[in-house]
N, C-alpha and C. Protein backbone atom coordinates (compact mmCIF):
# COMPACT_ATOMS: atom_id res chain seq x y z
N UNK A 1 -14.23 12.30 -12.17
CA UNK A 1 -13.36 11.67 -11.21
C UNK A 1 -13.62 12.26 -9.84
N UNK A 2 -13.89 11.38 -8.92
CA UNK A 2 -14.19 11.42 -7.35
C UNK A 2 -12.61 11.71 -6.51
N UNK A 3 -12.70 12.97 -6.06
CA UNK A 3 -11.77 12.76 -5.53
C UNK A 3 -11.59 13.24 -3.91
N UNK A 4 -10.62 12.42 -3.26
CA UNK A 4 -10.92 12.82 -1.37
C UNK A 4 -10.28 13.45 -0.82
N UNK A 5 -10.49 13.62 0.52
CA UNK A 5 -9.50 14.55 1.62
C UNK A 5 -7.96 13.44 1.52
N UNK A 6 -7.41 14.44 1.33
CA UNK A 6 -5.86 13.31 1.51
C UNK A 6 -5.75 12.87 3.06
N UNK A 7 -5.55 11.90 2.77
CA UNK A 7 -5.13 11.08 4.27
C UNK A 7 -3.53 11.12 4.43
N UNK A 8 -2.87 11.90 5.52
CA UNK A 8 -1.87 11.97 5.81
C UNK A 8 -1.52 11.56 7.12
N UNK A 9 0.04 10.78 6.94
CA UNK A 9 0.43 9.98 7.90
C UNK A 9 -0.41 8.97 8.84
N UNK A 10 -1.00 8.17 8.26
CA UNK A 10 -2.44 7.43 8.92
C UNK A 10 -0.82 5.87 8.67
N UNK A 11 -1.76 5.54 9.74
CA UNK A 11 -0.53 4.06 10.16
C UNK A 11 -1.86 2.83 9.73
N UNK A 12 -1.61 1.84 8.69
CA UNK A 12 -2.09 1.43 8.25
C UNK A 12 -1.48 -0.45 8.31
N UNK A 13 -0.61 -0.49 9.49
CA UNK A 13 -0.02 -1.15 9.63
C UNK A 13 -0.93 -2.49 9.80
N UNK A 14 -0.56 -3.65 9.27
CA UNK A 14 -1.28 -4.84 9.41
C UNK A 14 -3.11 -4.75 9.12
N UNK A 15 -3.41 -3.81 8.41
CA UNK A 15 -4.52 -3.88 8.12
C UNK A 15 -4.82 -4.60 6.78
N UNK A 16 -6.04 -4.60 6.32
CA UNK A 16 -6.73 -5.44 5.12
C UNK A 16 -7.86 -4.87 4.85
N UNK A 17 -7.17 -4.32 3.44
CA UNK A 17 -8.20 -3.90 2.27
C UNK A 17 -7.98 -4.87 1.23
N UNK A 18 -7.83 -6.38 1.45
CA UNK A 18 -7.98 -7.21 0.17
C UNK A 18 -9.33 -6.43 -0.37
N UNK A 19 -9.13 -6.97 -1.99
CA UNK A 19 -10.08 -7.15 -3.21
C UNK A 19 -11.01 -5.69 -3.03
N UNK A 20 -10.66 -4.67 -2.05
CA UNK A 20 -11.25 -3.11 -2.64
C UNK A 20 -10.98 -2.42 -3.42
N UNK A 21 -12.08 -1.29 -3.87
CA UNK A 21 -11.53 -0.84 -5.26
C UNK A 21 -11.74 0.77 -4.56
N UNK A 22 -10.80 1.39 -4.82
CA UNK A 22 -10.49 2.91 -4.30
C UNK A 22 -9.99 3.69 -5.55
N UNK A 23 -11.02 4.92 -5.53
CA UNK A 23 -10.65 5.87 -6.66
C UNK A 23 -10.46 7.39 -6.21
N UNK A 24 -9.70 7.77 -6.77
CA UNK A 24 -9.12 9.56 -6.45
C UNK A 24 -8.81 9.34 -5.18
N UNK A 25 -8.29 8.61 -4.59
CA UNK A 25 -8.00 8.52 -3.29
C UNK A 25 -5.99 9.20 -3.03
N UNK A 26 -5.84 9.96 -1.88
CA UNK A 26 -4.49 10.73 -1.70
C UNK A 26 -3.96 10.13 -0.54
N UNK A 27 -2.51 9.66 -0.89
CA UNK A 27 -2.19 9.61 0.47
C UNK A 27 -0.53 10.06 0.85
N UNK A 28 -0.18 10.37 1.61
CA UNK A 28 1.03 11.01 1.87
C UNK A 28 1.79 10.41 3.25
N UNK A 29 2.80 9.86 3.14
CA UNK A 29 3.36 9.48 4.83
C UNK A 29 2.68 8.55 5.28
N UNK A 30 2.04 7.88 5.11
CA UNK A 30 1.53 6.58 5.24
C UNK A 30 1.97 5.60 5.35
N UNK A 31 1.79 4.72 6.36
CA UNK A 31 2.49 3.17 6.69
C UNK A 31 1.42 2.26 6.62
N UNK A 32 1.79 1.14 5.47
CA UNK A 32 1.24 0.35 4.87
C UNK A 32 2.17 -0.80 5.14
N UNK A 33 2.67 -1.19 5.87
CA UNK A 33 3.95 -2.02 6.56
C UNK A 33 2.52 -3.67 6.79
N UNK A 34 3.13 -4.54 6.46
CA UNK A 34 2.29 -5.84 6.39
C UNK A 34 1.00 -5.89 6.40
N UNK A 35 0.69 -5.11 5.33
CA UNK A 35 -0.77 -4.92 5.22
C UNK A 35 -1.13 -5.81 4.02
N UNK A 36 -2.39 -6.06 4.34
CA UNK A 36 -2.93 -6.89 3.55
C UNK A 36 -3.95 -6.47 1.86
N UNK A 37 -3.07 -6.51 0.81
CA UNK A 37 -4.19 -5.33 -0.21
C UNK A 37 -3.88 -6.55 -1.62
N UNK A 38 -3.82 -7.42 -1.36
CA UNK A 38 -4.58 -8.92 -2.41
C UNK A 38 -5.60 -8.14 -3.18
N UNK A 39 -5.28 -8.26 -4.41
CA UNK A 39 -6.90 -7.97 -4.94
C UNK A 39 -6.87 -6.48 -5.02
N UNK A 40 -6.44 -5.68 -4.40
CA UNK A 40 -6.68 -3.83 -4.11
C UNK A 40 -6.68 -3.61 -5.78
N UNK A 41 -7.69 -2.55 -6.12
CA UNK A 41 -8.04 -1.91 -7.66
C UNK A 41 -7.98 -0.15 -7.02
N UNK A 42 -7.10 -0.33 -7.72
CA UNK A 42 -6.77 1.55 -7.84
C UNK A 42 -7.08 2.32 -8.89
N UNK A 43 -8.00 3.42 -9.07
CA UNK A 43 -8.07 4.19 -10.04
C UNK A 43 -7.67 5.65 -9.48
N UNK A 44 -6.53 6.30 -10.36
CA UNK A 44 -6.09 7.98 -10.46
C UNK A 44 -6.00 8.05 -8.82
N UNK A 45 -5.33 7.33 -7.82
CA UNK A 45 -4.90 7.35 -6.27
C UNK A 45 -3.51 8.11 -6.77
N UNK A 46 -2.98 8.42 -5.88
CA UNK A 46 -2.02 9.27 -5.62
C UNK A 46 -1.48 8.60 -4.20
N UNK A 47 -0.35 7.94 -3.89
CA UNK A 47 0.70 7.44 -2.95
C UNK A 47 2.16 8.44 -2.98
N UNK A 48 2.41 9.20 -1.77
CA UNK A 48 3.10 9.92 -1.83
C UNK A 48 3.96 9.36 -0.62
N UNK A 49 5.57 8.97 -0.75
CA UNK A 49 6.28 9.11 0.55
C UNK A 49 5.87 7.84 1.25
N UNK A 50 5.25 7.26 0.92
CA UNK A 50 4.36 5.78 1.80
C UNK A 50 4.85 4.30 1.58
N UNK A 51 5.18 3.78 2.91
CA UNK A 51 5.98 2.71 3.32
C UNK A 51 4.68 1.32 3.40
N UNK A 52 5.57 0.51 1.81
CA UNK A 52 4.74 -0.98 2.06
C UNK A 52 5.27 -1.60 2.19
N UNK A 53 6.45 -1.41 2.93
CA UNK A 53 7.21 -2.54 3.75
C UNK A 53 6.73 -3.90 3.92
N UNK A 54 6.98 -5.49 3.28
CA UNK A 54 6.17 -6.45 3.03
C UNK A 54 4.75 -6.69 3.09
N UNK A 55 4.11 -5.65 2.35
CA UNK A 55 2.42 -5.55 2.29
C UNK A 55 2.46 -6.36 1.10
N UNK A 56 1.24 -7.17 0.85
CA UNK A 56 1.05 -8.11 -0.07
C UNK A 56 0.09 -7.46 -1.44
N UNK A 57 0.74 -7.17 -2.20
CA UNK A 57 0.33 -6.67 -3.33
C UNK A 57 0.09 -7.53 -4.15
N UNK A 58 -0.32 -8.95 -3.71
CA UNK A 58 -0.49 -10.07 -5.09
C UNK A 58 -1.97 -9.29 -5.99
N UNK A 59 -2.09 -10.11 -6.98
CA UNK A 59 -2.88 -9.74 -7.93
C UNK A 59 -3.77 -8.55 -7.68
N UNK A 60 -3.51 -7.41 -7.28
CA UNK A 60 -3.70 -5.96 -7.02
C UNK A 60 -3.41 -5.17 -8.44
N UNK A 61 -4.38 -4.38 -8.66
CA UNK A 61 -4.15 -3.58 -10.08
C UNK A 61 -4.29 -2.04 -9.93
N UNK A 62 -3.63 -0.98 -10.56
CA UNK A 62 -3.41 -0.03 -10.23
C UNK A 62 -3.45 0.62 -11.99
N UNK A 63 -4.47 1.54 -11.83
CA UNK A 63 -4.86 2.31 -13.39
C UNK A 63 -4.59 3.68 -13.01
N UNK A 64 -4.02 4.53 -13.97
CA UNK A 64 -3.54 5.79 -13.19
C UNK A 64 -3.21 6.63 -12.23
N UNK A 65 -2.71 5.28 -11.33
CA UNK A 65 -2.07 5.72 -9.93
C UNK A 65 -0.69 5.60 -9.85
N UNK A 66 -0.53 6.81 -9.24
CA UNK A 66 0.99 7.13 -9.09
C UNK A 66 1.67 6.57 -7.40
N UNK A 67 2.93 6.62 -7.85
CA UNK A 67 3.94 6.39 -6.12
C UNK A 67 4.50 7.08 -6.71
N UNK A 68 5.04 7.90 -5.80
CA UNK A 68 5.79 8.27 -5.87
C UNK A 68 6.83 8.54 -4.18
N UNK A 69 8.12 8.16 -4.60
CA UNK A 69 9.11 8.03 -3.50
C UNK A 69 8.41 7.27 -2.49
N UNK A 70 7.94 5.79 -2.70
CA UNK A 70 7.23 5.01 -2.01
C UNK A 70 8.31 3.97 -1.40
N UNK A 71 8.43 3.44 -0.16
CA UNK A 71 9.12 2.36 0.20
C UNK A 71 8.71 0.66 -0.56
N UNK A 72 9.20 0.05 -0.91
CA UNK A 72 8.56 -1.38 -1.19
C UNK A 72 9.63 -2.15 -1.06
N UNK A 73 9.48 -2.87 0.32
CA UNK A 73 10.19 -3.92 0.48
C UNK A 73 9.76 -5.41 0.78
N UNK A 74 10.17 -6.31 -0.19
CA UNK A 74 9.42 -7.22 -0.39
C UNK A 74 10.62 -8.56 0.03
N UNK A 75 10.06 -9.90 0.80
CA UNK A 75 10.64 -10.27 1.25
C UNK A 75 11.19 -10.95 2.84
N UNK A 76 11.90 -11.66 3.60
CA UNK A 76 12.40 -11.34 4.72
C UNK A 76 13.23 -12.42 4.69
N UNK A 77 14.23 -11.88 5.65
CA UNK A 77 15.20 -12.57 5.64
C UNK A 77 15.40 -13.78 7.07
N UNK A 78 15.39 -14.47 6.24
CA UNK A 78 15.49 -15.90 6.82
C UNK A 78 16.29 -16.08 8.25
N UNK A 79 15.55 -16.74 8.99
CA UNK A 79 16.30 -17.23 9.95
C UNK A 79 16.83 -18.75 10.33
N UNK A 80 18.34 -18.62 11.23
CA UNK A 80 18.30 -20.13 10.55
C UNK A 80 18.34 -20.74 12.23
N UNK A 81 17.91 -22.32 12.71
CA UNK A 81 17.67 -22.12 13.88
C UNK A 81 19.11 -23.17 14.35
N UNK A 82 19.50 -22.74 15.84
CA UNK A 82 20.74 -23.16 15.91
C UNK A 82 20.53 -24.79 16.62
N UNK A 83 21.59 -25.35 16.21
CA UNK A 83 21.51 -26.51 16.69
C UNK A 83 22.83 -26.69 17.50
């Protein structure tokens, strides 16, 4: 198992890693806030403390990767327009 420098507090905001595959990868404090990770393949990653505040996790797979105390908020709330 390959494993990396942890990436801490990196702002990852509105980015796109659709359909990549990332292994032994660390991350801590990280903002993943409307990011784009469709498709993302995780092997033995480590997510620590890290906010995916409506990031799109559709068909994304995750094999011995942990969150832990991760934000995931999925969703938004509607607006309605006035007449």
């Amino acid at each position: 198992m390959t494993v990396e420098e942890p990436c801490v507090n990196a702002d990852f905001t509105d980015a796109v890693f659709a359909e990549q595959e990332w292994q032994g990868r660390c991350f801590g404090g990280c903002r993943f806030i409307d990011a784009d990770l469709r498709g993302l393949r995780t092997r033995n990653c480590r997510f620590t403390e890290c906010d995916f505040t409506h990031a799109d996790l559709g068909a994304s797979q995750h094999r011995g990767t942990a969150f832990h105390t991760c934000t995931f908020q999925i969703g938004r709330a509607s607006c309605r327009e006035r007449v």
